[in-house]
Protein backbone atom coordinates (compact mmCIF):
# COMPACT_ATOMS: atom_id res chain seq x y z
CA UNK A 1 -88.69 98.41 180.59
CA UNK A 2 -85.81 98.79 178.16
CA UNK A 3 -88.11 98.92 175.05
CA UNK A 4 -90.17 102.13 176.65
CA UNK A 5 -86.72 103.37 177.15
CA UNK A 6 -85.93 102.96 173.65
CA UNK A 7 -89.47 104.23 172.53
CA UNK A 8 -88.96 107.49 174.98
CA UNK A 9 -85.48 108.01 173.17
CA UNK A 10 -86.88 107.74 169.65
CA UNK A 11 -89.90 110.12 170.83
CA UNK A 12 -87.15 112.64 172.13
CA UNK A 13 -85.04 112.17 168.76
CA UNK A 14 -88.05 112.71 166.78
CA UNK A 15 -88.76 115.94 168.25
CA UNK A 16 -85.49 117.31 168.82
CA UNK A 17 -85.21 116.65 164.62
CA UNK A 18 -88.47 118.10 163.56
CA UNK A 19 -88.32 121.76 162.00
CA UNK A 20 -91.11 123.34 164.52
CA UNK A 21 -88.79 122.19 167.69
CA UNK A 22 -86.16 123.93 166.15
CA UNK A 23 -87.99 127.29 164.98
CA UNK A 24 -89.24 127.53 169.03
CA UNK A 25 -85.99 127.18 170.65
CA UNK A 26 -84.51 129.70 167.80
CA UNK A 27 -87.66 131.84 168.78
CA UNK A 28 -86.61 131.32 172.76
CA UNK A 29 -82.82 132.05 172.25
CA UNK A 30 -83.67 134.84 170.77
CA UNK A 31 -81.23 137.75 172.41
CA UNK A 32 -81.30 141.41 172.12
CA UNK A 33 -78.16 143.14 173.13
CA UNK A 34 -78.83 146.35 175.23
CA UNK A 35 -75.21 146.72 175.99
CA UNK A 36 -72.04 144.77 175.70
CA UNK A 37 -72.78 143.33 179.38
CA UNK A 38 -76.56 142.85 178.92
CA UNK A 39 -77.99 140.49 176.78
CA UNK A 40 -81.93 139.99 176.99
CA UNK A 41 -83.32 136.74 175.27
CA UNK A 42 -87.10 136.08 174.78
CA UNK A 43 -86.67 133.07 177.52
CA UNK A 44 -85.54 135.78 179.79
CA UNK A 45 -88.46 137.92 179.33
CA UNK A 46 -90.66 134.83 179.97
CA UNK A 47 -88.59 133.67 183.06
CA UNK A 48 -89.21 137.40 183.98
CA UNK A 49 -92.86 137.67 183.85
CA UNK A 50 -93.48 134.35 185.35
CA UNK A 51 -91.34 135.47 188.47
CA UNK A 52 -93.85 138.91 188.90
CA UNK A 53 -97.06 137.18 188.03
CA UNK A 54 -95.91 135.18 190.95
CA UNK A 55 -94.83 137.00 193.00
CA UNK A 56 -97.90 139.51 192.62
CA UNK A 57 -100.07 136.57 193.65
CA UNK A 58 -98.10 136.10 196.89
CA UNK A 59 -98.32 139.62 197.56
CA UNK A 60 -102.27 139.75 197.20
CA UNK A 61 -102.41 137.06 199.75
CA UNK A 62 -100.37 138.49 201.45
CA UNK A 63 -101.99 141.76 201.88
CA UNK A 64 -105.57 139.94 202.54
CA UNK A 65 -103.54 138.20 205.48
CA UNK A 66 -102.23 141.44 207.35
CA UNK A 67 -105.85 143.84 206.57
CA UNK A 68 -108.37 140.94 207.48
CA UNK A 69 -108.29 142.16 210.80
CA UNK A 70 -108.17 146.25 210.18
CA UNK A 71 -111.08 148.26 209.96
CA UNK A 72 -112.30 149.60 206.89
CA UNK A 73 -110.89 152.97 207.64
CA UNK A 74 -106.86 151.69 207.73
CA UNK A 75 -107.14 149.91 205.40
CA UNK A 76 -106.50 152.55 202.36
CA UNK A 77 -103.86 153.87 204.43
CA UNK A 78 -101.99 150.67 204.88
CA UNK A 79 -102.55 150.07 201.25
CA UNK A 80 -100.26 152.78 200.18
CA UNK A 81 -97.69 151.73 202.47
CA UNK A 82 -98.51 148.45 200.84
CA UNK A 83 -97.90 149.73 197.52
CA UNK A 84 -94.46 151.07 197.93
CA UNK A 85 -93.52 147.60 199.49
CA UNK A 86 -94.82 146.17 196.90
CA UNK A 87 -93.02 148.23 193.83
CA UNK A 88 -89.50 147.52 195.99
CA UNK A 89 -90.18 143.58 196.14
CA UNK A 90 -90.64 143.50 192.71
CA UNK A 91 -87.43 145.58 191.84
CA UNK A 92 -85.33 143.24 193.74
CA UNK A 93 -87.33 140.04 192.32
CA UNK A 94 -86.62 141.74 188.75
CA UNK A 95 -82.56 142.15 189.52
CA UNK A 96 -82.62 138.02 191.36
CA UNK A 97 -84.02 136.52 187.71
CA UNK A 98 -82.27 138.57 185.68
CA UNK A 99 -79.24 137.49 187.89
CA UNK A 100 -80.66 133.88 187.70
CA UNK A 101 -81.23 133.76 183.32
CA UNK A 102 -77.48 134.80 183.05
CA UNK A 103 -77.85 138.22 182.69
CA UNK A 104 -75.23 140.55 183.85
CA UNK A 105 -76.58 142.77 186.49
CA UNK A 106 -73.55 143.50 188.87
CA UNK A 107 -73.28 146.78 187.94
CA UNK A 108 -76.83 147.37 188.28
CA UNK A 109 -76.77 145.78 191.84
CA UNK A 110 -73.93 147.70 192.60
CA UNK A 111 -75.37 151.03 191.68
CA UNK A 112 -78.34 150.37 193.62
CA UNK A 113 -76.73 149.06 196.81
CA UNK A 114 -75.43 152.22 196.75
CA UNK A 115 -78.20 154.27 195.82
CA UNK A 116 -80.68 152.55 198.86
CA UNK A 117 -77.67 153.48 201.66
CA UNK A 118 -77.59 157.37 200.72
CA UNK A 119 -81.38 157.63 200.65
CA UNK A 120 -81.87 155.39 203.81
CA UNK A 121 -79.06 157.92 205.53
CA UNK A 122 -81.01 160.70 204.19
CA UNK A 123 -84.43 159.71 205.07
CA UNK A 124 -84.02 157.29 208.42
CA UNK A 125 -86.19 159.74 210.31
CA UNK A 126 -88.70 159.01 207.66
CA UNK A 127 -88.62 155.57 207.18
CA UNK A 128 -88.72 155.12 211.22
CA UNK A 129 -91.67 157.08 211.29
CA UNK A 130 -93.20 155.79 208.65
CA UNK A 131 -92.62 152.08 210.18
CA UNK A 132 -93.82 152.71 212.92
CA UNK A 133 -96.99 154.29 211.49
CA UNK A 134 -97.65 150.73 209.92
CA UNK A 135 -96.56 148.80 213.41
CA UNK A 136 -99.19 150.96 215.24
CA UNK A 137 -102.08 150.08 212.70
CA UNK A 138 -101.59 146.66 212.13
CA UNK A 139 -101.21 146.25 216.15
CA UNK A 140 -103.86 148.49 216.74
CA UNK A 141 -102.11 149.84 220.04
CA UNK A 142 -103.23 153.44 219.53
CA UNK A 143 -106.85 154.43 218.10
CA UNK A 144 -108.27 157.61 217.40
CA UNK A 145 -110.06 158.76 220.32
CA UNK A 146 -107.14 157.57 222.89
CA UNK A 147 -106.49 159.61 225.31
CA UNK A 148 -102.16 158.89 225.60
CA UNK A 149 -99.53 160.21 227.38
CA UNK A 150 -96.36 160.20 225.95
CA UNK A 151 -92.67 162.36 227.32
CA UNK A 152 -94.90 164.04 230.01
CA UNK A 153 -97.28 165.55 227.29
CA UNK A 154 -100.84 164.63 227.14
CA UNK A 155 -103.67 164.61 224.19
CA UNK A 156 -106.42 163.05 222.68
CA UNK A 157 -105.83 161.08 219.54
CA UNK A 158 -107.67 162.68 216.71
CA UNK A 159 -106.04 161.18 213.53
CA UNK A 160 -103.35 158.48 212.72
CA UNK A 161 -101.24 159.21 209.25
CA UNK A 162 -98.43 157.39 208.51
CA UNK A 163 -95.52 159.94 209.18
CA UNK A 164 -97.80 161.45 212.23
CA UNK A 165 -100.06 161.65 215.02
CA UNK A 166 -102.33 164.28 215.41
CA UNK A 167 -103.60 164.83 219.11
CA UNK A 168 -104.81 167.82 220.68
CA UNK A 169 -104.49 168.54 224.32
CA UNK A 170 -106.15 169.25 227.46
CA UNK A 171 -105.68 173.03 226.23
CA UNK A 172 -106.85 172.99 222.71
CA UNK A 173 -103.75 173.08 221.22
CA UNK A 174 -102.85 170.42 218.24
CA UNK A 175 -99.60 168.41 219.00
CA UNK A 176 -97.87 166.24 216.03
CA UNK A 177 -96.60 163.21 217.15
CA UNK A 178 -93.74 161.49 214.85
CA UNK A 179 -94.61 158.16 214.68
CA UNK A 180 -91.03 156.69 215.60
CA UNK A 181 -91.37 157.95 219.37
CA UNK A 182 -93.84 155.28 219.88
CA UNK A 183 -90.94 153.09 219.39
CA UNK A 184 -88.64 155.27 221.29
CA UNK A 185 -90.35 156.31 224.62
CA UNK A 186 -92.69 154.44 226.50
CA UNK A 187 -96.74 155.06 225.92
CA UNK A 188 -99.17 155.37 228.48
CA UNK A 189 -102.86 154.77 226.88
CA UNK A 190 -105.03 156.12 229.65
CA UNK A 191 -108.24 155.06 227.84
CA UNK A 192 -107.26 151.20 226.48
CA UNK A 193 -109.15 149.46 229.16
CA UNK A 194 -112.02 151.89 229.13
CA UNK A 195 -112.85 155.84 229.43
CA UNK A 196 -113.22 155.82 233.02
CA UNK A 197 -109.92 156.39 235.50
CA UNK A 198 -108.68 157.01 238.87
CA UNK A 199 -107.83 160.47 239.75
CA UNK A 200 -106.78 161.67 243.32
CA UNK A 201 -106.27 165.29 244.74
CA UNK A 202 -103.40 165.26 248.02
CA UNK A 203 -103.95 167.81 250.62
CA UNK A 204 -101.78 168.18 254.15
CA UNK A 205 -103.16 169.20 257.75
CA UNK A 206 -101.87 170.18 260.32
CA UNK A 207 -100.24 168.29 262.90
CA UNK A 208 -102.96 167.18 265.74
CA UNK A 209 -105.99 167.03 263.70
CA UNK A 210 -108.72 164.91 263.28
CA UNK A 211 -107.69 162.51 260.75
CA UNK A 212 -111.11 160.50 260.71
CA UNK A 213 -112.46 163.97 260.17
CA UNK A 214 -110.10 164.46 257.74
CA UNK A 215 -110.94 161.44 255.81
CA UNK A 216 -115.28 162.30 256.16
CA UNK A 217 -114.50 165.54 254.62
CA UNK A 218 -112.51 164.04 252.11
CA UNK A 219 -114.57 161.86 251.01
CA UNK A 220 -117.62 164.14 251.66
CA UNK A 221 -116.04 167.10 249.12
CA UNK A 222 -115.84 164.40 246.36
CA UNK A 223 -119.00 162.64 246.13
CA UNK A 224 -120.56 166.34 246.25
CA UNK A 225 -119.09 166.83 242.90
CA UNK A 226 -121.47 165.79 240.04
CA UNK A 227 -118.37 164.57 237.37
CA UNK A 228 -117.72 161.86 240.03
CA UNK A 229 -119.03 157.93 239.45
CA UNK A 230 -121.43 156.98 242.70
CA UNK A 231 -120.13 153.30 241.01
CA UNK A 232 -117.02 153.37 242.07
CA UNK A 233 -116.26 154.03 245.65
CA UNK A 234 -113.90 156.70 247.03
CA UNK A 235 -111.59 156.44 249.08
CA UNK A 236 -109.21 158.41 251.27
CA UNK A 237 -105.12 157.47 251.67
CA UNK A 238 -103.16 158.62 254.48
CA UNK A 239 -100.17 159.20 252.33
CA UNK A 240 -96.79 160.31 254.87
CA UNK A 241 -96.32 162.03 258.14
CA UNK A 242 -94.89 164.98 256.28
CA UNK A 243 -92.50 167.42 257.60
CA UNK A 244 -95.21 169.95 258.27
CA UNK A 245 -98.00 168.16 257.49
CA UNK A 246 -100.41 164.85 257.74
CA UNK A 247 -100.09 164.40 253.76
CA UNK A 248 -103.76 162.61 252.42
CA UNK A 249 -104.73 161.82 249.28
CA UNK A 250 -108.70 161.21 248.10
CA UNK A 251 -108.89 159.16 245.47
CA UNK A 252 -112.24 158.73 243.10
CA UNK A 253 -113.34 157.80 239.59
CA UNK A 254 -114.28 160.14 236.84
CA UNK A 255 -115.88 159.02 233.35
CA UNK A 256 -114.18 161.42 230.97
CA UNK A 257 -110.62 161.72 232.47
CA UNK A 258 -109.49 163.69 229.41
CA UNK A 259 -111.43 166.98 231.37
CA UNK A 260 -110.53 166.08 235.03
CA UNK A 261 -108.34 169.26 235.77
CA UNK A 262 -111.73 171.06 235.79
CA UNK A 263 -113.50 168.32 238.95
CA UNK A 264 -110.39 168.37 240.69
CA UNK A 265 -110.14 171.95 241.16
CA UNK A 266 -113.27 172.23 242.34
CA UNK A 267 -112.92 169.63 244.66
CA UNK A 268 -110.23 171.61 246.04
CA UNK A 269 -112.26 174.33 246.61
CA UNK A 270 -114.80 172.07 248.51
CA UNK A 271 -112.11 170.52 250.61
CA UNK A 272 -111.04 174.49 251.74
CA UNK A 273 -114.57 175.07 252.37
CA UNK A 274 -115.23 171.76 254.61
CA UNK A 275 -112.08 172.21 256.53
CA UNK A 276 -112.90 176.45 256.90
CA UNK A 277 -116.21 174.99 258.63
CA UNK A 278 -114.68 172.25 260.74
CA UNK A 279 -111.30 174.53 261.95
CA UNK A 280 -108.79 172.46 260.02
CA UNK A 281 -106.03 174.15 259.38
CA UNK A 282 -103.66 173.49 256.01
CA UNK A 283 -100.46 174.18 257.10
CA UNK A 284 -96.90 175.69 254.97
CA UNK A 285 -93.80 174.58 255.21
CA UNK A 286 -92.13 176.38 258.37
CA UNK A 287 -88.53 175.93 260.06
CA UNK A 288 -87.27 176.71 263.46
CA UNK A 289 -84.25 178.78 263.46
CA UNK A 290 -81.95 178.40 266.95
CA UNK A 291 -79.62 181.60 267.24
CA UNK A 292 -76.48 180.47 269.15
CA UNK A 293 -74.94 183.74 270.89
CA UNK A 294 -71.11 183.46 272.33
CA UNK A 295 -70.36 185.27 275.12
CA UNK A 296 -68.35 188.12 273.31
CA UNK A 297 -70.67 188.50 270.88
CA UNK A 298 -74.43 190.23 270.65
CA UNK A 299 -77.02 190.01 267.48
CA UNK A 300 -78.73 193.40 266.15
CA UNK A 301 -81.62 193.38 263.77
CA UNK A 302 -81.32 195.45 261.07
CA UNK A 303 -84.45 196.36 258.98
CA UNK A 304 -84.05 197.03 255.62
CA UNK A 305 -86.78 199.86 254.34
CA UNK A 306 -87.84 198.24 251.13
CA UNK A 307 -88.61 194.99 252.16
CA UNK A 308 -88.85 195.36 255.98
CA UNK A 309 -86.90 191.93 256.31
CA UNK A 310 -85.17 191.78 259.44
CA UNK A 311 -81.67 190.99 258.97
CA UNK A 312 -79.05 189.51 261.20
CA UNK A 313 -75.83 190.80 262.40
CA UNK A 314 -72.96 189.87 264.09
CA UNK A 315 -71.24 192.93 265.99
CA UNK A 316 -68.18 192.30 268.53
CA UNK A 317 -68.93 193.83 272.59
């Protein structure tokens, strides 16, 4: 063991005294002075490189790792979010090995620490949207074609950038969703577990009527409509005894719920039909008024002549 030792030692002599070991390590020490802070040496440039071909290999796996499960389509958009992740990783793994070889980079870290808070103050709106434009393709949450509802405003998705959502509503008109609200508000997806939904019309009658002819005709005026699904069956809620009213909702399925304002108006207009037939009355909201007279007092009612609203007085006896 102690003669290999001894051969190792002479190897390592040997080398360390031959001319070409010498002319490499002159080669590798090699130092160009930028500045009077910053010195680059040829070992540094090599310590450099190595670092980004690295890196860049970590990256590509990376990237195959997050798009194996997007669809062809996202894919080039998530690749030029990609891209700008990509140019900032390799900044900051530039500044750490330059930091690590012994050059001097304070005042470059410095200058950019403070560079990266201005523009993040600047642009947080930006970078929030543009976050969450990357969040909602990777988790796939929101597609084009969704019908969502989102701070009481309805629309159908028709594109997904990654500042925006385009949707246009029930109306026609385009609506431009910034991305960050998804993470803001809360999203209702109407169309995630499939196209078709529940939709419901309320109506009141009057107190004393029929309610299981209330419920027939209820049920009756939606099945009548075309729009409705025979698959799913409708049914009829007695909802409140209202303060004027028996309040009742019918409830029923409709395949494209995107264009239900259209069904359920009609169905209204069947339910006023049925009930015209079968003498059921929709009642408005009425009060009693009780008119308490002392005994040195009497009420007059005065008519105005624009509005013929009677109007009540007090006048003493």
């Amino acid at each position: 063991m102690i003669q290999e030792l001894e051969k190792l030692g002479k190897i390592e002599d040997a080398v360390s005294k031959s001319s070409w070991w010498h002319n490499v390590k002159d080669f590798l020490n090699l130092h160009v002075e930028i500045s009077e802070k910053i010195h680059i040496s040829v070992l540094d440039v090599i310590a450099v490189t190595t670092a980004i071909f690295i890196t860049t290999l970590v990256l590509r796996v990376l990237l195959k790792l997050i798009t194996k499960k997007l669809p062809d389509e996202e894919k080039g958009k998530f690749n030029v979010v990609f891209g700008y992740f990509r140019w900032l990783v390799y900044l900051i793994i530039l500044l750490i090995t330059l930091n690590a070889v012994g050059v001097n980079v304070t005042a470059v870290f410095a200058a950019s620490a403070a560079l990266m808070i201005g523009v993040g103050l600047a642009l947080q709106t930006l970078f929030q949207d543009i976050i969450s434009g990357i969040f909602i393709l990777v988790d796939q949450t929101v597609h084009v074609g969704d019908i969502i509802e989102l701070e009481g405003k309805v629309g159908r998705v028709e594109e997904i950038k990654l500042r925006t959502t385009r949707a246009v509503t029930i109306d026609n008109k385009v609506l431009i969703i910034p991305n960050h609200l998804y993470l803001e508000n809360s999203l209702y997806n109407w169309t995630q577990n499939g196209t078709t939904t529940r939709e419901s019309v309320a109506v009141g009658v009057a107190y004393g009527s029929d309610v299981q002819l209330v419920k027939k005709l209820l049920i009756q005026a939606a099945n009548s409509h075309p729009d409705v699904m025979a698959t799913s069956e409708t049914v009829v809620r007695f909802d409140n005894f209202g303060d004027s009213s028996l309040d009742f909702r019918v409830i029923f399925t409709l395949e494209d719920s995107f264009n239900a304002n259209m069904p359920k108006s009609d169905i209204r207009f069947e339910i006023d039909r049925l009930f015209r037939e079968h003498n059921i009355s929709i009642p408005f909201p009425q009060r009693d008024i009780h008119i308490i007279q002392t005994p040195n007092q009497s009420v007059n009612l005065n008519l105005k002549p624009s509005g013929n609203i009677p109007e009540l007085g007090d006048q003493n006896a």
